[in-house]
C-alpha atoms as a PDB file:
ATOM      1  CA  UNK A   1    -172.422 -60.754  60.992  1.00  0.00           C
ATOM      2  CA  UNK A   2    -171.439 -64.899  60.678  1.00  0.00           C
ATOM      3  CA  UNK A   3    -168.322 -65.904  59.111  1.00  0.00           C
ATOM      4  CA  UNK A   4    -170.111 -66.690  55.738  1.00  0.00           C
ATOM      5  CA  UNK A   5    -170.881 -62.875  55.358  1.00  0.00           C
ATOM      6  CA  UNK A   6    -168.028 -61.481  56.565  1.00  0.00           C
ATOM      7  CA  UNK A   7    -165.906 -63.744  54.127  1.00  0.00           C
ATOM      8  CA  UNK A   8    -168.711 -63.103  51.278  1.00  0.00           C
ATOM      9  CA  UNK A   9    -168.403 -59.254  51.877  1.00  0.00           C
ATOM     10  CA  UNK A  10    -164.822 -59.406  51.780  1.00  0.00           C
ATOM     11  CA  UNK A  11    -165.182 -61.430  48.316  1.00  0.00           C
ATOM     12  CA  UNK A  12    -166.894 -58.719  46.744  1.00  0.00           C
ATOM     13  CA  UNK A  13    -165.335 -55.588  48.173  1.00  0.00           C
ATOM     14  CA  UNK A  14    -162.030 -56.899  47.089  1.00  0.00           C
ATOM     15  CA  UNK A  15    -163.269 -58.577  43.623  1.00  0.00           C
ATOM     16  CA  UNK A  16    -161.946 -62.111  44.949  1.00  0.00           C
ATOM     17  CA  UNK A  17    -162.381 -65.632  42.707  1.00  0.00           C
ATOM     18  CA  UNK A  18    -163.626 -67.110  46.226  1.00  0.00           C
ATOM     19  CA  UNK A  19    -163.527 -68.033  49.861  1.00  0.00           C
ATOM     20  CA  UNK A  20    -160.156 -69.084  49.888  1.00  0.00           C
ATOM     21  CA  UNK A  21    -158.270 -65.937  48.894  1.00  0.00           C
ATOM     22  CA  UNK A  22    -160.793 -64.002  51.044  1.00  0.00           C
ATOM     23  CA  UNK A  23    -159.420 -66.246  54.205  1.00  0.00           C
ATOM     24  CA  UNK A  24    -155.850 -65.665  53.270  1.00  0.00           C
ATOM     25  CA  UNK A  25    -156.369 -62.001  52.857  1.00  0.00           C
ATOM     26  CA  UNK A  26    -158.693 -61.789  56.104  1.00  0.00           C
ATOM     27  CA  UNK A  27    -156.150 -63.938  58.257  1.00  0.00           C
ATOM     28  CA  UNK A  28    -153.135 -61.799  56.637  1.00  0.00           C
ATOM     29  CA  UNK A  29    -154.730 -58.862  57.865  1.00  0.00           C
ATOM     30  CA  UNK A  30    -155.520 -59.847  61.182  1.00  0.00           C
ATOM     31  CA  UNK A  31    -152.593 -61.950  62.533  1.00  0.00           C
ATOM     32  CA  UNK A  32    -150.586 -59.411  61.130  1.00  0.00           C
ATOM     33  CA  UNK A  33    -151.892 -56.931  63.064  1.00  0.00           C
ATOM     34  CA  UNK A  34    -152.624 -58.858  66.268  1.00  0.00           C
ATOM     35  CA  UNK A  35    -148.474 -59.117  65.993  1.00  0.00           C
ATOM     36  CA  UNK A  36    -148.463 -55.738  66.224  1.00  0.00           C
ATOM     37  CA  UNK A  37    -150.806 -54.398  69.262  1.00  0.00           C
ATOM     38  CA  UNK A  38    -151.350 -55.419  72.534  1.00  0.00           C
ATOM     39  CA  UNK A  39    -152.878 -58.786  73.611  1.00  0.00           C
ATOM     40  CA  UNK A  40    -155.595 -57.015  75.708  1.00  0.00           C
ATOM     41  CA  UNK A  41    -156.414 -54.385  72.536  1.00  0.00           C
ATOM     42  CA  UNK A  42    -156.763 -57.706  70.502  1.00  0.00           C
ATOM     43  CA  UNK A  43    -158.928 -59.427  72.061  1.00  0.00           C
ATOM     44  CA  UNK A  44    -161.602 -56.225  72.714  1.00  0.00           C
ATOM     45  CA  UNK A  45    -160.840 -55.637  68.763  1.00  0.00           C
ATOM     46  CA  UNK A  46    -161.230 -59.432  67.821  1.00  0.00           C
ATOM     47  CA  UNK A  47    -164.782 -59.705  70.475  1.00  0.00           C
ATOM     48  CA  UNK A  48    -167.217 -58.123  67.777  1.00  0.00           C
ATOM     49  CA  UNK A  49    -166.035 -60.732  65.004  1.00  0.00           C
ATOM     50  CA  UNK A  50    -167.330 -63.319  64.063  1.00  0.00           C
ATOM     51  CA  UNK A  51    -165.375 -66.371  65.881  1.00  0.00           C
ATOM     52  CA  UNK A  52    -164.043 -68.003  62.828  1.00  0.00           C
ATOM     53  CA  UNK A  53    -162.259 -64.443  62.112  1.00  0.00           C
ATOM     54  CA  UNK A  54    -161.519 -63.220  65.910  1.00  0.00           C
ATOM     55  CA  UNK A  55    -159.044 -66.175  66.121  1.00  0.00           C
ATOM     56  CA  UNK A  56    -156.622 -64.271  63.625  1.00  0.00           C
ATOM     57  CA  UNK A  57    -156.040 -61.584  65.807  1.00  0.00           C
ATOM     58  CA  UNK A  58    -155.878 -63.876  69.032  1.00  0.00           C
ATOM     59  CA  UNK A  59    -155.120 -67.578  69.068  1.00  0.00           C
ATOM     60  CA  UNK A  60    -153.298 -67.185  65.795  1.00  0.00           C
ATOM     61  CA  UNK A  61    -150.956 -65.011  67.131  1.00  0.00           C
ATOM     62  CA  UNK A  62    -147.539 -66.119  68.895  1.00  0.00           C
ATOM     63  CA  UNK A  63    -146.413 -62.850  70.478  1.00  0.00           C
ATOM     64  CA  UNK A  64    -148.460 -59.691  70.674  1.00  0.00           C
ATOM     65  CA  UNK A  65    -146.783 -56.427  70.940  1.00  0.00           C
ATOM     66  CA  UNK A  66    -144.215 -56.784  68.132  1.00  0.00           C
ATOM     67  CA  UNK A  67    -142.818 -53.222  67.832  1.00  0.00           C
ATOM     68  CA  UNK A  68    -142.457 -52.711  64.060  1.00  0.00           C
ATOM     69  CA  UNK A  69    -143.850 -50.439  60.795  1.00  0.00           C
ATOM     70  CA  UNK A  70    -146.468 -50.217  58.065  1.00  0.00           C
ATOM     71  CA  UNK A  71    -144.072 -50.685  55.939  1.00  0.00           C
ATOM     72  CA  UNK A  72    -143.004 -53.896  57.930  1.00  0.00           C
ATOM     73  CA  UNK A  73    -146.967 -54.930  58.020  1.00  0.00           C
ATOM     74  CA  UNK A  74    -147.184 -55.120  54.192  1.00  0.00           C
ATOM     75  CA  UNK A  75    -144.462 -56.659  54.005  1.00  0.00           C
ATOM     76  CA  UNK A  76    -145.451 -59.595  56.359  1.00  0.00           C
ATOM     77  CA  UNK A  77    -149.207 -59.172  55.120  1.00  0.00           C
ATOM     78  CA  UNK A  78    -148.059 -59.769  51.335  1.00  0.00           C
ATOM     79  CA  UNK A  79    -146.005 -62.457  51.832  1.00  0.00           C
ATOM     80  CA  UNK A  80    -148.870 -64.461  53.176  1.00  0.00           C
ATOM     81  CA  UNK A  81    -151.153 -63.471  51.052  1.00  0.00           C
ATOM     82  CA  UNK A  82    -149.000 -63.897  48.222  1.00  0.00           C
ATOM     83  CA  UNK A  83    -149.509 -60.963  46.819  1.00  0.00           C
ATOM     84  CA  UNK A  84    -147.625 -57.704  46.285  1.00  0.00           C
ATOM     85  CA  UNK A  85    -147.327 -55.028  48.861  1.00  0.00           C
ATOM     86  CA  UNK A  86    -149.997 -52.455  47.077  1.00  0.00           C
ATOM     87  CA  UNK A  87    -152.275 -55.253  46.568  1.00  0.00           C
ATOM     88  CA  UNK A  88    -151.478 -56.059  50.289  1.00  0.00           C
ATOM     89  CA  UNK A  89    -152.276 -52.370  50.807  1.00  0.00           C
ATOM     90  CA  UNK A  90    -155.575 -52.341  49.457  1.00  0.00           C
ATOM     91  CA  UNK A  91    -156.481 -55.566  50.946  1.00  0.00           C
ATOM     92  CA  UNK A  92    -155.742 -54.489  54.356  1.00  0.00           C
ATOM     93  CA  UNK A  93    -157.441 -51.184  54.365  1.00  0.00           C
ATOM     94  CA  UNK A  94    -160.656 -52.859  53.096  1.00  0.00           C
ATOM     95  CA  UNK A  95    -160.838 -55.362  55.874  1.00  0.00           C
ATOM     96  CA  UNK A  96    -159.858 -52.838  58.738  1.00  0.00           C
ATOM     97  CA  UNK A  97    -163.249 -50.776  57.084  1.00  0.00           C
ATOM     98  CA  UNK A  98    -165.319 -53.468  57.011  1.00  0.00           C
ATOM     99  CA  UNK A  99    -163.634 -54.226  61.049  1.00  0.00           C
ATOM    100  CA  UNK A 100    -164.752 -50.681  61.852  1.00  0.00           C
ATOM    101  CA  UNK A 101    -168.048 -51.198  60.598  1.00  0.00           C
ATOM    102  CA  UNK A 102    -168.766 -54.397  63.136  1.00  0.00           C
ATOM    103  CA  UNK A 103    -166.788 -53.254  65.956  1.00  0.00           C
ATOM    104  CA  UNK A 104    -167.572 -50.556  68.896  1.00  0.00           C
ATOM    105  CA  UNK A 105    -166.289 -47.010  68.057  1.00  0.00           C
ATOM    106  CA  UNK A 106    -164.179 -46.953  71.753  1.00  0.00           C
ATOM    107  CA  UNK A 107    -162.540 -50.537  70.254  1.00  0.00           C
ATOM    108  CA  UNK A 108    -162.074 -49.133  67.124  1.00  0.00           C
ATOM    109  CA  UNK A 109    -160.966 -46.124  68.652  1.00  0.00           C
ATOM    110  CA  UNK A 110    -158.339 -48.277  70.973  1.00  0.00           C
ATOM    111  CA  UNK A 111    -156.611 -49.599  67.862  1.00  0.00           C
ATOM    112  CA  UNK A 112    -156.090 -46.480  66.054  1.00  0.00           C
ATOM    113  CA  UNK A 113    -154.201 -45.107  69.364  1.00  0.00           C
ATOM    114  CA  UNK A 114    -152.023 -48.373  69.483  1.00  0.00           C
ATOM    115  CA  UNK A 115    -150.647 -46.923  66.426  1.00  0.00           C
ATOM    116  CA  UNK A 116    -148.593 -44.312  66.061  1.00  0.00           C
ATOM    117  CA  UNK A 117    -150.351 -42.363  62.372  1.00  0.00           C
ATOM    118  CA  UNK A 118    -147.764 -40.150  61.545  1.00  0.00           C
ATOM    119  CA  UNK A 119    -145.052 -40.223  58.564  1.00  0.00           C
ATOM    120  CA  UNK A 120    -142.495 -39.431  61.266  1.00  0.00           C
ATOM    121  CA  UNK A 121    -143.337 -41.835  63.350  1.00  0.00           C
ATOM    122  CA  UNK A 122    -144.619 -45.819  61.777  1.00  0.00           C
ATOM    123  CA  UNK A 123    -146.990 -44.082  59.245  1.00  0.00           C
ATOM    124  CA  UNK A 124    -149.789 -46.248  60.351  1.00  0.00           C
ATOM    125  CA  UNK A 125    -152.432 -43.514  59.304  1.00  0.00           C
ATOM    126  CA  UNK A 126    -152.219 -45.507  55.595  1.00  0.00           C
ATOM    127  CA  UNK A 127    -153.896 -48.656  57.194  1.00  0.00           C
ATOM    128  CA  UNK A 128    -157.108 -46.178  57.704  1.00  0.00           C
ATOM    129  CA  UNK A 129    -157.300 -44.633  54.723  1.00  0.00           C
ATOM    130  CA  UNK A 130    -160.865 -45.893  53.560  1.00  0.00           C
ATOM    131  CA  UNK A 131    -162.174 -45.847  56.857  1.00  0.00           C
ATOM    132  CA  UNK A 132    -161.089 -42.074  57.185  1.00  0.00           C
ATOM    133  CA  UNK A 133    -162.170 -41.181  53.613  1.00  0.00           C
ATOM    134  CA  UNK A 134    -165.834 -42.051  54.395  1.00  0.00           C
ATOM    135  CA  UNK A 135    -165.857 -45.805  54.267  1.00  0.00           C
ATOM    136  CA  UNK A 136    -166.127 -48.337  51.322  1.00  0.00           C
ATOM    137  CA  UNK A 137    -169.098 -48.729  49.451  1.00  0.00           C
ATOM    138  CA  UNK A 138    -170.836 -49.523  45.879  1.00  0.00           C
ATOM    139  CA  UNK A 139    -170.156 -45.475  44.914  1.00  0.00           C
ATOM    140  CA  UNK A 140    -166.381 -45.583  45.710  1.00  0.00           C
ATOM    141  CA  UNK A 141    -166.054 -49.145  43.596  1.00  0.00           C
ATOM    142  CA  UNK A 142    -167.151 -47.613  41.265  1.00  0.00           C
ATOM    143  CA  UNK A 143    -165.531 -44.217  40.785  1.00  0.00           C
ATOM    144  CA  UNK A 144    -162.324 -45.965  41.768  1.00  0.00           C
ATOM    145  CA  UNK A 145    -163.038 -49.225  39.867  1.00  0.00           C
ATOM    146  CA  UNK A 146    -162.228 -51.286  42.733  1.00  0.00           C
ATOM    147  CA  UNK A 147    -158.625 -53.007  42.800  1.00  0.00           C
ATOM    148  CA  UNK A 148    -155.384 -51.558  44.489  1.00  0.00           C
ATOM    149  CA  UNK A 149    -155.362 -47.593  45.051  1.00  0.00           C
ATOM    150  CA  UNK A 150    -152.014 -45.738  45.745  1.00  0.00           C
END
């Protein structure tokens, strides 16, 4: 998948106006979350992308390793995107499915054990949601009529 696609499928999973809010929600995602796991985890997550979008989770990012929450994430997500935290939500889970769906299961498989899923812990099990309910795709749009889901 090229950048064109990948920005294109975001548009229309996520019912964007265009390009440019499907960047800011792609590189909100993604530096975000290269902030948050290792350097070494980033770049075998960010090596399946396409090159435009592997930059958010590597050269984009400052300091990898940041120790902090989801609820931390949305927060930092959201205020790049400009959005609020549930649309932040939504946004996020989408483009971690459509991730899973381009990179290799053991990569995948490498992020999900960077973070720690349980409420107890930094409730990162909400980032997976729509890749653990079965994935997205044109029947879930439309029995959940796309947009932010709690």
């Amino acid at each position: 998948m090229d950048f064109d696609e990948f920005t294109g499928t975001v548009i229309h999973r996520l019912q964007l106006p265009g390009t440019g809010e499907a960047v800011r929600s792609i590189r909100a995602t993604l530096t975000t979350l290269g902030q948050r796991i290792p350097e070494g985890a980033a770049e075998d997550l960010a090596a399946s992308l396409p090159m435009e979008i592997d930059w958010y989770l590597t050269g984009a990012v400052a300091e990898h390793g940041e120790r902090f929450d989801w609820r931390e994430y949305l927060s930092r997500v959201s205020e790049i995107e400009h959005s609020d935290p549930s649309d932040a939500a939504y946004h996020a889970r989408v483009i971690i499915d459509l991730v899973s769906e381009l990179v290799p299961p053991s990569d995948f498989r490498q992020l999900r054990d960077q973070l720690p899923e349980s409420e107890d812990d930094e409730n990162w099990g909400q980032l997976f949601d729509v890749v653990d309910t079965g994935g997205w795709n044109e029947g879930r749009e439309s029995a959940t009529g796309g947009g932010p889901q709690s």
